[in-house]
Protein backbone atom coordinates (compact mmCIF):
# COMPACT_ATOMS: atom_id res chain seq x y z
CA UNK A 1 70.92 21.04 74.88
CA UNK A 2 73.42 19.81 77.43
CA UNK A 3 75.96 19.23 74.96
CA UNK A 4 75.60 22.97 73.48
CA UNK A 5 75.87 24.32 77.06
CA UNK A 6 78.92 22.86 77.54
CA UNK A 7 80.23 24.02 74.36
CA UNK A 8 79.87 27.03 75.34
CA UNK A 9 81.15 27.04 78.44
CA UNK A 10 84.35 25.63 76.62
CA UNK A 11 84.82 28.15 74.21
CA UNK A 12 84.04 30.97 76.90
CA UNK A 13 86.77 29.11 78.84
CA UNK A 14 89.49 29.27 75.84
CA UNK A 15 88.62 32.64 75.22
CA UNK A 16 88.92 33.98 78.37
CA UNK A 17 92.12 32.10 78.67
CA UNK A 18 93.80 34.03 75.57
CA UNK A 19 92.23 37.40 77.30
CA UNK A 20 94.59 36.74 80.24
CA UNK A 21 97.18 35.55 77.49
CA UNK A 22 97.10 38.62 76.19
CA UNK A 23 96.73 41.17 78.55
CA UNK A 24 99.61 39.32 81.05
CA UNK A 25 102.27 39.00 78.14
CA UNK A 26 105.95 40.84 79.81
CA UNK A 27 106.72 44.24 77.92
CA UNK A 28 110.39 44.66 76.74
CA UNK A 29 112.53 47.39 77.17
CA UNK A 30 112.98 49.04 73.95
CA UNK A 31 115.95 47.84 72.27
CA UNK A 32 116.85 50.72 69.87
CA UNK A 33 116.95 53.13 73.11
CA UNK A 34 119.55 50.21 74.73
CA UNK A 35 121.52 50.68 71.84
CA UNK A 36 121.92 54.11 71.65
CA UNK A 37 123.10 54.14 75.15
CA UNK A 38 126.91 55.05 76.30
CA UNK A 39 129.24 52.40 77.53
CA UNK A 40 128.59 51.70 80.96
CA UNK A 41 130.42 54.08 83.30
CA UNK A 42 131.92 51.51 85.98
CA UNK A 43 132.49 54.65 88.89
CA UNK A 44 129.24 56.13 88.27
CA UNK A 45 127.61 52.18 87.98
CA UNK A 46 129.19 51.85 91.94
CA UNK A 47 126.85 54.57 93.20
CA UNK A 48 123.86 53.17 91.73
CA UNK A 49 125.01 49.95 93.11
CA UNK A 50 125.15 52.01 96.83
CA UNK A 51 122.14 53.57 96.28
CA UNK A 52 119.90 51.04 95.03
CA UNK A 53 121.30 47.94 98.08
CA UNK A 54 122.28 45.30 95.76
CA UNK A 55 124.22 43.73 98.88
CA UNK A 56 121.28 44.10 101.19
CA UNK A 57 119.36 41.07 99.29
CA UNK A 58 121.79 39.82 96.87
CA UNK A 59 125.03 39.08 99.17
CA UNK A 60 125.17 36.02 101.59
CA UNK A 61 123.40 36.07 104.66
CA UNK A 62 125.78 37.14 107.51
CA UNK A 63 128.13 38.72 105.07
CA UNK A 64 130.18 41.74 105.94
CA UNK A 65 132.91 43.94 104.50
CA UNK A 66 134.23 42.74 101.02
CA UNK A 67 132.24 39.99 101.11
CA UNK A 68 129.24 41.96 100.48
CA UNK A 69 130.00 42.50 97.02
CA UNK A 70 130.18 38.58 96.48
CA UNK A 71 126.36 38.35 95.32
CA UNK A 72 125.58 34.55 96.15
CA UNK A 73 122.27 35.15 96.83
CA UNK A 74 120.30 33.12 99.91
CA UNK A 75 118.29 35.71 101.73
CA UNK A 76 115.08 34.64 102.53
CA UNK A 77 112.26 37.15 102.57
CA UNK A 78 109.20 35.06 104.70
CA UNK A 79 105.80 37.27 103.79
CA UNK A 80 102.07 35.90 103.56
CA UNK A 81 102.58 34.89 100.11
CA UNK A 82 105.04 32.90 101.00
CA UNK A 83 109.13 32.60 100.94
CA UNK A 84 111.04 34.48 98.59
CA UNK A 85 115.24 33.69 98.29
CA UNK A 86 117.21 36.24 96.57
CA UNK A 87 119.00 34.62 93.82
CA UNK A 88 122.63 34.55 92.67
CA UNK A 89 123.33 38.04 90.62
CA UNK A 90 127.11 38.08 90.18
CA UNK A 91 128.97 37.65 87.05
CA UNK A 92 129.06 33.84 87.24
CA UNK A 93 127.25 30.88 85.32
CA UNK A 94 125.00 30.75 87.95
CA UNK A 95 124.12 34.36 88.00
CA UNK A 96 124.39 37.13 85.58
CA UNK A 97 127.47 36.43 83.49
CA UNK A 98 125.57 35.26 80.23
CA UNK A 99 123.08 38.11 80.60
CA UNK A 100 122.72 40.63 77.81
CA UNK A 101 122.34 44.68 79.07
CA UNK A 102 118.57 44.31 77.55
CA UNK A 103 118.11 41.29 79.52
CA UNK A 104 119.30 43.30 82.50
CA UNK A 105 117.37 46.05 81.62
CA UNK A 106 114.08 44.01 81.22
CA UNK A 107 114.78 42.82 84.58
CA UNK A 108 115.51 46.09 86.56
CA UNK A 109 112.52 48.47 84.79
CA UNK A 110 110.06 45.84 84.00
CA UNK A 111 110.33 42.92 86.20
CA UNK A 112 111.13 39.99 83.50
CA UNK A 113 113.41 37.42 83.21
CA UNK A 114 115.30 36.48 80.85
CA UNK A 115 113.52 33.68 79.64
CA UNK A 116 110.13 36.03 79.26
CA UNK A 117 109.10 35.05 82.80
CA UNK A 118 107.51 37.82 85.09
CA UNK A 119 109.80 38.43 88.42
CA UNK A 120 107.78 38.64 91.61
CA UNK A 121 107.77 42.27 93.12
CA UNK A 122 110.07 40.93 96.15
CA UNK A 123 112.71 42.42 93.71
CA UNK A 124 111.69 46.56 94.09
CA UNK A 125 111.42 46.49 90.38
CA UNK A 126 107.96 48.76 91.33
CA UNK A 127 110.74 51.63 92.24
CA UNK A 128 113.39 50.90 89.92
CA UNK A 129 111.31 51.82 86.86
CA UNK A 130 111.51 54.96 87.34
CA UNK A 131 115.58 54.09 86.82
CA UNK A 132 117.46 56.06 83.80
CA UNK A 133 118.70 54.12 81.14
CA UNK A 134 121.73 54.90 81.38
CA UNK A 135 121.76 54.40 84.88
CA UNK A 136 121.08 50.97 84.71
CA UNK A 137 124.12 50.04 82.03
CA UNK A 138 126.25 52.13 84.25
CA UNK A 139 125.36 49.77 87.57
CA UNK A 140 125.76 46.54 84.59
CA UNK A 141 129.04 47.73 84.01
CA UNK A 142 129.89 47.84 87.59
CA UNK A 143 128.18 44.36 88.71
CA UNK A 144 130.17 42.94 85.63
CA UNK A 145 133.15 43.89 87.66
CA UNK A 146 132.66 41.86 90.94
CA UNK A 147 133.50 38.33 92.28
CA UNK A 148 132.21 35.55 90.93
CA UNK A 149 130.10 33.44 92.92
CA UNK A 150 128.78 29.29 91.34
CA UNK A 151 126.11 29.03 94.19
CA UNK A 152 122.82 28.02 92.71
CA UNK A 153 119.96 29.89 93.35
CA UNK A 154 117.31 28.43 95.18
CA UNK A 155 113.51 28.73 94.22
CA UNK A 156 110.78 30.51 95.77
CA UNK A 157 108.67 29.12 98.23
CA UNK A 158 104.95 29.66 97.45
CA UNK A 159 101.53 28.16 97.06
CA UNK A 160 98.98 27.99 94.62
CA UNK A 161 98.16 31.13 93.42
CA UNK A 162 101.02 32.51 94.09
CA UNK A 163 103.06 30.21 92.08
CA UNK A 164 101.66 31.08 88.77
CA UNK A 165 103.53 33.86 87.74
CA UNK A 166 101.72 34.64 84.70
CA UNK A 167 99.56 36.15 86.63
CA UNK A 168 101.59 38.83 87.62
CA UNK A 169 101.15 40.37 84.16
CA UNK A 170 97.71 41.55 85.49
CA UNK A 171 99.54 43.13 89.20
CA UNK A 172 101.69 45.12 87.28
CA UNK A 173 98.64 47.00 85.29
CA UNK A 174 97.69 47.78 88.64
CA UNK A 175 101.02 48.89 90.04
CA UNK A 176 103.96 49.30 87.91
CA UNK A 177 104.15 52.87 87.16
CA UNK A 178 107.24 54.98 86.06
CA UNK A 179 104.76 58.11 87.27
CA UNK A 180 106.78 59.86 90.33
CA UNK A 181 105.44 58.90 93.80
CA UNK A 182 104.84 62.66 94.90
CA UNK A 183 104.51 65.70 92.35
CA UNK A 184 106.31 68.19 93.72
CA UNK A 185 106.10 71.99 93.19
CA UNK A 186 109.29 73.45 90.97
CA UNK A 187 111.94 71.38 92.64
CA UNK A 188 115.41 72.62 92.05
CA UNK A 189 118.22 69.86 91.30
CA UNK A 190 119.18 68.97 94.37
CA UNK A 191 115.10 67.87 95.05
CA UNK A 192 115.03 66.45 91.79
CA UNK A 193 117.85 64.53 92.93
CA UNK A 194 116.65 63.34 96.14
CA UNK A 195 113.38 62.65 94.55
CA UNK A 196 115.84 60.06 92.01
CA UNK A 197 117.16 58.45 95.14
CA UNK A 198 114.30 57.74 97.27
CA UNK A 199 111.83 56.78 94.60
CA UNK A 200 114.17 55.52 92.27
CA UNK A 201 117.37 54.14 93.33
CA UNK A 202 116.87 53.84 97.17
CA UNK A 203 112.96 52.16 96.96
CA UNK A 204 112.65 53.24 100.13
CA UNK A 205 108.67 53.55 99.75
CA UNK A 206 108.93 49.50 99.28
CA UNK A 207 109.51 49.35 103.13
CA UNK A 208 108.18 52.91 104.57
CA UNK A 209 104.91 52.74 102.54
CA UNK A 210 101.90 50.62 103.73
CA UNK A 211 100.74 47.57 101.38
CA UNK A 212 97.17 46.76 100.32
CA UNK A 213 95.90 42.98 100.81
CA UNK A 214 97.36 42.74 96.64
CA UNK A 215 100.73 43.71 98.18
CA UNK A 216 100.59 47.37 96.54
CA UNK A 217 101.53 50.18 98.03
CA UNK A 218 99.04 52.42 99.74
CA UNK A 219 100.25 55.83 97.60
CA UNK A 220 98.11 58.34 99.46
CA UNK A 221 100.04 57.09 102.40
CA UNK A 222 103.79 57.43 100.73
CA UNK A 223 106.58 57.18 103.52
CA UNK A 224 104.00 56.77 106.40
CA UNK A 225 105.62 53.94 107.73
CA UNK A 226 104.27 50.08 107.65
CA UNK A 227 103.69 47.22 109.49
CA UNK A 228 106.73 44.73 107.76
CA UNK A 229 105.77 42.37 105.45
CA UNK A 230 108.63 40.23 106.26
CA UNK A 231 108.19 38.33 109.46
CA UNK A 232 110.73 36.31 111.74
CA UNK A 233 111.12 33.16 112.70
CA UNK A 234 108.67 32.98 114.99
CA UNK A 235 105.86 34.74 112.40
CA UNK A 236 106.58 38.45 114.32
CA UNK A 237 106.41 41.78 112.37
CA UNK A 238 108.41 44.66 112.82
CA UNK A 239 107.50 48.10 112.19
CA UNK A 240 108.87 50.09 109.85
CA UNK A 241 108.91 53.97 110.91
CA UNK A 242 107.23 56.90 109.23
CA UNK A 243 109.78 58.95 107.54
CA UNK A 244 107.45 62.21 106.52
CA UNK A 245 106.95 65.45 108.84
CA UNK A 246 103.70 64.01 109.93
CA UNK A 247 102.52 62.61 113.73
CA UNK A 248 105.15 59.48 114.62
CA UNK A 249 107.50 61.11 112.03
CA UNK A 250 110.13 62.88 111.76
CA UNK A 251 109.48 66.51 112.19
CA UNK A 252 111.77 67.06 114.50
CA UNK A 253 114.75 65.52 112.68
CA UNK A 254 116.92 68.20 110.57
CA UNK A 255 118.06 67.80 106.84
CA UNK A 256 121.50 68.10 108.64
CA UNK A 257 120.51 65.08 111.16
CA UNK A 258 118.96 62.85 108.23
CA UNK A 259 122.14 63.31 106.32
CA UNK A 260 124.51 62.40 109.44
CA UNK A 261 122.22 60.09 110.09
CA UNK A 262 121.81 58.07 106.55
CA UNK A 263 126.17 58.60 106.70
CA UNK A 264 126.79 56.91 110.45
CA UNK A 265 123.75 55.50 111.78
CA UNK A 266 123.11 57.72 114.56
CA UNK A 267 119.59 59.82 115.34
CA UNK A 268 119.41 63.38 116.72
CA UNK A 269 119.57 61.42 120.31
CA UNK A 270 122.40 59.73 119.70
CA UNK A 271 120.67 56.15 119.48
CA UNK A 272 121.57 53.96 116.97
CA UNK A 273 119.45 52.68 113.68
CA UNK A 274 118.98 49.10 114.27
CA UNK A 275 116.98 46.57 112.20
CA UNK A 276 116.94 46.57 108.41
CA UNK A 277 118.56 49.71 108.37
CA UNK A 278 122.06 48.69 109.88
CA UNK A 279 121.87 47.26 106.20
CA UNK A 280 120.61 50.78 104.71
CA UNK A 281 123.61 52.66 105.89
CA UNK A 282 126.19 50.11 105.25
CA UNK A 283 125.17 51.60 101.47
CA UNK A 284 123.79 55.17 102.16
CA UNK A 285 127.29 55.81 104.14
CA UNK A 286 129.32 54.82 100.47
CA UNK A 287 127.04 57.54 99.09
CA UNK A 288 128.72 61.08 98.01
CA UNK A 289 127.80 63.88 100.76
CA UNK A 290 125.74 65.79 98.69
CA UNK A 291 123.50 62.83 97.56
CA UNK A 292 122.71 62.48 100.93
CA UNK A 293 121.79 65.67 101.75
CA UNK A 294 119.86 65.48 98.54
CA UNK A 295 117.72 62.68 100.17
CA UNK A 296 117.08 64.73 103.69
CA UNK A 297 116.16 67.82 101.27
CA UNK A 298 113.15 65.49 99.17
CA UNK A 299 112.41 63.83 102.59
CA UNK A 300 111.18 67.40 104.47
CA UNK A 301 109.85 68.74 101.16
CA UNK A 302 107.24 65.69 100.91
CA UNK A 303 103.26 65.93 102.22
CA UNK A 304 103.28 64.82 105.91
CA UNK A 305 101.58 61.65 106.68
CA UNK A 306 100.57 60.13 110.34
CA UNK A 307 101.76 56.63 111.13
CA UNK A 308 100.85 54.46 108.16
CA UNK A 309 100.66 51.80 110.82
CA UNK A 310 97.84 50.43 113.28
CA UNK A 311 99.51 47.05 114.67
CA UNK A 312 102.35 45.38 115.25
């Protein structure tokens, strides 16, 4: 009888196993739609290269200028689930060069490797599949056009279960979604096109959105602000600010002063964005005016939401 039960227990073990086999397996981009896509549009690949903040992860630490289009890689991103280190993207043997545009495009939209493996969600693929095709072999062209860098990536730092990224197939039922973040009543272009930018491109929900204890963002709560999963040195959180119409927000802000702002830096008070954002504008600023102003547009047209934040 003993025996039997632990038969059983086996085989409910294996099939369990090829249940989570199955249902964690990476989807591919689909390969006919890659190849009936244009060449890669270098000038149009730069301003999805501004948009989305390659440099803000991928260049050196403490880089500035030119040198933030060298994309070495080394930021570390400390969070509870441990340390994530951006890794070496430019068009090098260490980084990107051997890369096919599908590979790329598995990567970007879907969050997978190029060996098949699932990427952790420290990379904003959660916003970037809602990316364009096209888009994405336009900002390939581009990233096939900067420096090379040799420095070897480092690995992640994480612990057990973090570490088994297999089981990320299962996160991404829960929260990879191409569906837009807010429906929004017949927007004209210029919404549609901040609505591209901001959930899209820009991922700015990544930062301004609250996270569940899974790490998935708190949707009812889009923009809201959040306590930072990133913390210092010392273990601190920031916060990051509510950027909707509601209490703590930004009601009072213009689309005029959003778009001087996202271009310079400055608020309507003439203080300066500091933080994570001196980052932000260093790209938003490289942005065309009316893509900008696009962004300020989607930002006052979205529901109002009170601070998304309780504690520091």
């Amino acid at each position: 009888m003993k025996r039997k039960l632990i038969s059983a227990a086996l085989l409910c073990g294996l099939a369990g196993s090829g249940v989570f086999w199955f249902l964690t397996q990476p989807v591919h981009i689909d390969r006919t739609a890659i190849d009936k896509l244009a060449a890669g549009d270098v000038k149009n690949g730069e301003q999805v290269f501004y948009a989305g903040g390659c440099a803000s992860c991928h260049a050196a630490p403490g880089a500035e200028g030119e040198a933030r289009l060298v994309l070495s890689g080394g930021h570390e991103l400390k969070t509870d689930f441990g340390t994530f280190t951006a890794p070496n993207i430019s068009p090098s043997a260490a980084g990107i060069k051997d890369w096919t545009l599908a590979e790329f495009s598995d990567a970007m939209l879907q969050g997978i490797g190029r060996n098949g493996e699932h990427l952790y969600p420290s990379f904003p693929y959660t916003s970037y599949t809602r990316m364009k095709l096209q888009d994405v072999a336009d900002l390939y062209a581009f990233m096939k056009t900067l420096p090379a860098s040799d420095e070897v990536s480092k690995p992640h730092e994480l612990g057990f279960p973090y570490n088994i990224r297999r089981g990320l197939g299962l996160w991404k039922m829960l929260y990879l979604d191409k569906a837009p973040a807010v429906q929004l009543n017949n927007p004209d272009t210029q919404l549609q096109r901040g609505q591209y930018l901001v959930e899209a491109l820009g991922h700015c929900g990544e930062c301004h959105t609250p996270r569940n204890i899974l790490g998935g963002l708190e949707m009812t709560k889009w923009l809201a602000g959040a306590v930072s999963a990133e913390t210092d040195s010392q273990g601190r959180r920031g916060i990051v600010p509510n950027i909707t119409d509601g209490e703590g927000g930004i009601s009072s802000w213009s689309v005029s002063d959003i778009a001087y702002g996202l271009e310079t830096g400055f608020t309507p008070d003439f203080d300066s964005m500091g933080g994570a954002m001196t980052d932000v504008i260093a790209n938003t600023s490289k942005l065309q005016p009316a893509d900008r102003e696009a962004i300020a547009v989607y930002l006052k047209a979205i529901p109002a939401h009170k601070n998304g934040y309780t504690s520091q």
